[in-house]
Protein backbone atom coordinates (compact mmCIF):
# COMPACT_ATOMS: atom_id res chain seq x y z
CA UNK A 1 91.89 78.02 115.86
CA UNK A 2 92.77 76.72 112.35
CA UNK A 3 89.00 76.37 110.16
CA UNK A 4 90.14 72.51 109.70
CA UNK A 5 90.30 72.44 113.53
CA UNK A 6 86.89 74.02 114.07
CA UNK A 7 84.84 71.80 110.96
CA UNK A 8 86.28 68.47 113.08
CA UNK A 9 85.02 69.83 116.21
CA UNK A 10 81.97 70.48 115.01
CA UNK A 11 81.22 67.55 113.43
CA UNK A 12 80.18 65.64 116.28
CA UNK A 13 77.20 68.12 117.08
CA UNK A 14 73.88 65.93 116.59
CA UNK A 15 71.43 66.95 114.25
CA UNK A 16 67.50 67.71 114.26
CA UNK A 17 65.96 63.96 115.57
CA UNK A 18 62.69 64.54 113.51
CA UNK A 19 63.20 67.51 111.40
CA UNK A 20 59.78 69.70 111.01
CA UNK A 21 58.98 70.57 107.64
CA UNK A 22 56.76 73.35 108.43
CA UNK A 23 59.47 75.41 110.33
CA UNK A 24 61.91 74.37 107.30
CA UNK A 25 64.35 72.84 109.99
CA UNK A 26 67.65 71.59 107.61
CA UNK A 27 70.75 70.93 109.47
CA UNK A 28 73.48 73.79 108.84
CA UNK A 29 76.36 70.92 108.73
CA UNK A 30 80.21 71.59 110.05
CA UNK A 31 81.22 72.61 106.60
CA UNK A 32 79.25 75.56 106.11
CA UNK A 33 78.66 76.47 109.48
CA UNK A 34 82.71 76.47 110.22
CA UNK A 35 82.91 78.71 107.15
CA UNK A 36 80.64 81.36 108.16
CA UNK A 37 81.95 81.30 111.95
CA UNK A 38 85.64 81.58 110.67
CA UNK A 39 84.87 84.61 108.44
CA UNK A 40 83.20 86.32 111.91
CA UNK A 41 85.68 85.57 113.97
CA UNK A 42 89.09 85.70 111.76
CA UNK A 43 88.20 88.78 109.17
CA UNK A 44 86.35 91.09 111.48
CA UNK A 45 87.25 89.87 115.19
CA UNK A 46 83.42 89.93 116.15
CA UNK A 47 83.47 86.83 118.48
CA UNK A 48 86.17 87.36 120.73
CA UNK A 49 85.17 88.30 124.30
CA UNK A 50 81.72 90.00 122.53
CA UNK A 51 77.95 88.92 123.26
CA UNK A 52 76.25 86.76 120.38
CA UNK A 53 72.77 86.31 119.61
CA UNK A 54 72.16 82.46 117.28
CA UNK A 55 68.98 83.25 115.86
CA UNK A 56 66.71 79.87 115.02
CA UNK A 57 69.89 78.38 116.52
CA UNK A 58 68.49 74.85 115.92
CA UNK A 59 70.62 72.39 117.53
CA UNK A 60 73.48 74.64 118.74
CA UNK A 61 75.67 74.02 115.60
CA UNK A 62 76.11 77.88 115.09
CA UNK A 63 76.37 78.70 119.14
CA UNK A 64 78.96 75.51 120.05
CA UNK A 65 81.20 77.43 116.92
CA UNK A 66 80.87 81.00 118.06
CA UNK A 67 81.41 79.85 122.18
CA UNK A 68 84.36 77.93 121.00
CA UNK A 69 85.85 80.58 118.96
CA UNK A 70 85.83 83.02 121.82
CA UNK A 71 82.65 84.78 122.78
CA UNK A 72 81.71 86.24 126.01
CA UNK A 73 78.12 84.67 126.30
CA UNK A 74 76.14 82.79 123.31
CA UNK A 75 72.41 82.79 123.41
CA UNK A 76 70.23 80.29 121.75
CA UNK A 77 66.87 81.60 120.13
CA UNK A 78 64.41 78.83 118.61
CA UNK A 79 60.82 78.36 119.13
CA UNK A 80 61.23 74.46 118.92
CA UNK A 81 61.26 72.91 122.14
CA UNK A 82 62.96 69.92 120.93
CA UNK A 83 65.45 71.65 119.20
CA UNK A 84 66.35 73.06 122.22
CA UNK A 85 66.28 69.71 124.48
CA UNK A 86 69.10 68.65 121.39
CA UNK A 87 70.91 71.97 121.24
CA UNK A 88 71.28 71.80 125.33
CA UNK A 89 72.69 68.09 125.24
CA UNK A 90 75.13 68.83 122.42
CA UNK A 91 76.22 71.80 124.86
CA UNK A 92 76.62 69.16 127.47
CA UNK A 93 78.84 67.09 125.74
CA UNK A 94 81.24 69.40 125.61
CA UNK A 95 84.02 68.66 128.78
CA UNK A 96 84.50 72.46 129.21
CA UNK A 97 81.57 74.44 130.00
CA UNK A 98 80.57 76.61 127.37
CA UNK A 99 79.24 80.04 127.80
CA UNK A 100 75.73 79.54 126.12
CA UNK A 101 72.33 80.01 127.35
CA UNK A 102 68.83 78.97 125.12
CA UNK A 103 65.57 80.73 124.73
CA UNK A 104 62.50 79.41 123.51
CA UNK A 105 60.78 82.07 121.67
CA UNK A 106 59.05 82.87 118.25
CA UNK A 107 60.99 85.30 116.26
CA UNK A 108 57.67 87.12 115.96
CA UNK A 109 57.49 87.74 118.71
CA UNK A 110 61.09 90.18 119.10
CA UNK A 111 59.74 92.61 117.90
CA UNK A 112 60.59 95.66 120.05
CA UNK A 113 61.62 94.09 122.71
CA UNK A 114 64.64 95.93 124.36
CA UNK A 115 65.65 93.21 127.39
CA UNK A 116 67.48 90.57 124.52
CA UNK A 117 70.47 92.18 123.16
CA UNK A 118 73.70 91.14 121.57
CA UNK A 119 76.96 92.91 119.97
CA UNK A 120 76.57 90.19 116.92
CA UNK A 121 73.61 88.14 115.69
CA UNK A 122 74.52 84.97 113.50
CA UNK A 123 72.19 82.82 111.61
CA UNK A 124 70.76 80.38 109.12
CA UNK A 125 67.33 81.26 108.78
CA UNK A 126 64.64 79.27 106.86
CA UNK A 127 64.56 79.89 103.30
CA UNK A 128 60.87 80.88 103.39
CA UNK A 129 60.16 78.61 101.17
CA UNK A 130 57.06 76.44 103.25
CA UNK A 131 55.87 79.83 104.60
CA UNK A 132 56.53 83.17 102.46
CA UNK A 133 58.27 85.90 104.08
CA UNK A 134 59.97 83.71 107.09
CA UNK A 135 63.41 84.76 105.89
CA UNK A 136 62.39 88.47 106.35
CA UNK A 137 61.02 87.92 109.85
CA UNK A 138 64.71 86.60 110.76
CA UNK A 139 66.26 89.64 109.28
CA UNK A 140 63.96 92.05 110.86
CA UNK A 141 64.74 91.00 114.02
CA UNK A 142 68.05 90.47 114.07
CA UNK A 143 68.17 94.43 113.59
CA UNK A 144 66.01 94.82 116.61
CA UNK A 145 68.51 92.28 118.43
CA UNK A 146 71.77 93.22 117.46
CA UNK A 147 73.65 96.33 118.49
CA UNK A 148 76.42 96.08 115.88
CA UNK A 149 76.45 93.38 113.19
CA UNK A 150 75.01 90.42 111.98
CA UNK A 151 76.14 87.39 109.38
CA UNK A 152 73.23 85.95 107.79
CA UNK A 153 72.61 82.89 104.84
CA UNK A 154 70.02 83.39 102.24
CA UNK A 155 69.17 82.34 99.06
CA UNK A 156 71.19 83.84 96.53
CA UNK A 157 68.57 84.18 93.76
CA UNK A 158 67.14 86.62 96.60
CA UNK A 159 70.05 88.90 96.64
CA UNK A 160 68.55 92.34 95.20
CA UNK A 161 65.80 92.07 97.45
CA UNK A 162 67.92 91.29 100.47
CA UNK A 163 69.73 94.46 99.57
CA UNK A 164 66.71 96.55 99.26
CA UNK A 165 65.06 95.42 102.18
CA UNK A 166 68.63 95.61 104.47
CA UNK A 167 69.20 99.42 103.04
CA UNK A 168 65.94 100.98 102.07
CA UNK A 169 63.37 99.51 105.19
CA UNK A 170 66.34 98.62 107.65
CA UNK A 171 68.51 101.30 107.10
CA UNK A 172 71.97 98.99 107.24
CA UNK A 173 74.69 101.09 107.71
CA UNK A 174 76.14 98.47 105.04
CA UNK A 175 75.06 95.39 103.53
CA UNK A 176 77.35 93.21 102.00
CA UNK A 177 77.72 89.57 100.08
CA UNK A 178 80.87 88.34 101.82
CA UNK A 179 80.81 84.76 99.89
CA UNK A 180 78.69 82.59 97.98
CA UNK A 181 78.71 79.34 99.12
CA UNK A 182 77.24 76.09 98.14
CA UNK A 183 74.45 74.38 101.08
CA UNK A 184 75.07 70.74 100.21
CA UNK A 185 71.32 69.94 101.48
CA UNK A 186 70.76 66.43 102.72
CA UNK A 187 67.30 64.47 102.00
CA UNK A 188 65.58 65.28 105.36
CA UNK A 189 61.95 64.70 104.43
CA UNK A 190 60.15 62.01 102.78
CA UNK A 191 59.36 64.12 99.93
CA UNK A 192 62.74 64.75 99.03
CA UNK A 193 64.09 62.40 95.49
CA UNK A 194 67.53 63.16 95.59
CA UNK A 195 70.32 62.27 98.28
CA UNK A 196 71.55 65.78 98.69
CA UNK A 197 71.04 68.79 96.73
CA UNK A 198 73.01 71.91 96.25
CA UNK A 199 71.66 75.44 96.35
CA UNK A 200 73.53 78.61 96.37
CA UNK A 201 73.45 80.66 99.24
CA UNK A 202 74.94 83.98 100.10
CA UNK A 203 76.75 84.88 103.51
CA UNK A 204 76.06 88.47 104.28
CA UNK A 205 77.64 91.15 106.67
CA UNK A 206 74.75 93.29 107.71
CA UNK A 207 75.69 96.94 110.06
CA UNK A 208 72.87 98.02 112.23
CA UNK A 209 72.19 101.81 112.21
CA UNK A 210 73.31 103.13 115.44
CA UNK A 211 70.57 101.75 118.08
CA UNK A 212 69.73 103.22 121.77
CA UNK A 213 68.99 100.79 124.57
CA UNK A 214 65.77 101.53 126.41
């Protein structure tokens, strides 16, 4: 599938209906989303026939790509029930049946949990801007969750500390910036001045050191 092919396809997935501020919920639109899912699936071949986790998967916009470009199983992770009532009638929509199951769950609560597993986690975490440190729970247990890889956005003023944290507490078998890309961030809350604003964010490629199922 060509990346033109996928952004169309994607752009009929619906959006948060009222966005919460406190869990930072900003729609990951087709552009960006398509982006990151093509790099996955075209430059390393992680989505075909493998098992993805879509951590904070929102309203499916990150699942729909990955089921569509080939993977085995997709499943869903948010702690927002409404989210998920969206994210299951976007998956609905669809005339095929995709391959992607939802969980309602706290990413707090992953932690060493062995039943939830996936060859490749993707996902778009908050910012951790509303509450500090929300970016790092996403990344800490998307190690515990993945068994081989995950592709990530974050800020990219936070880049050295991403690295550190990835390498030094993680122990990433690699941690790399694959591209930096622009989030062209709509007004979603009252509070917002501007129409849209722009912030560069980094897509990484995170290894997982080697894990063993229990």
């Amino acid at each position: 599938m060509k990346l033109k092919e996928l952004e169309s396809l994607m752009q009929e997935i619906a959006p948060f209906e009222e966005p919460k501020i406190e869990l930072e919920q900003y729609p990951t639109g087709p552009h960006l989303a398509s982006r990151l899912l093509y790099t996955v699936a075209n430059s390393y071949d992680e989505f075909d026939g493998q098992t993805v986790i879509d951590l904070g998967c929102g309203t499916a916009m990150l699942s729909i790509g990955a089921a569509m470009l080939g993977a085995q199983h997709v499943v869903g992770v948010d702690v927002d029930e409404d989210a998920l009532r969206v994210a299951q009638q976007n998956v609905d929509e669809y005339e095929d049946e995709l391959p992607i199951d939802f969980v309602r769950c706290d990413v707090r609560q992953l932690a060493g949990q062995a039943r939830l597993k996936a060859d490749t986690v993707v996902m778009n975490p908050p910012f951790g801007t509303r509450r500090k440190g929300a970016d790092m729970e996403f990344l800490r247990a998307a190690f515990q969750l993945s068994r081989n890889s995950i592709y990530s956005l974050h800020k990219s003023s936070t880049r050295d500390f991403i690295q550190r944290l990835a390498t030094k507490e993680l122990r990433a078998q690699s941690a790399e910036v694959l591209a930096q890309l622009r989030y062209d961030l709509p007004a979603t809350y009252k509070f917002h001045k501007q129409k849209s604003k722009d912030i560069e964010v980094d897509l990484w490629r995170f290894e997982v050191p080697p894990q063993t199922d229990s």
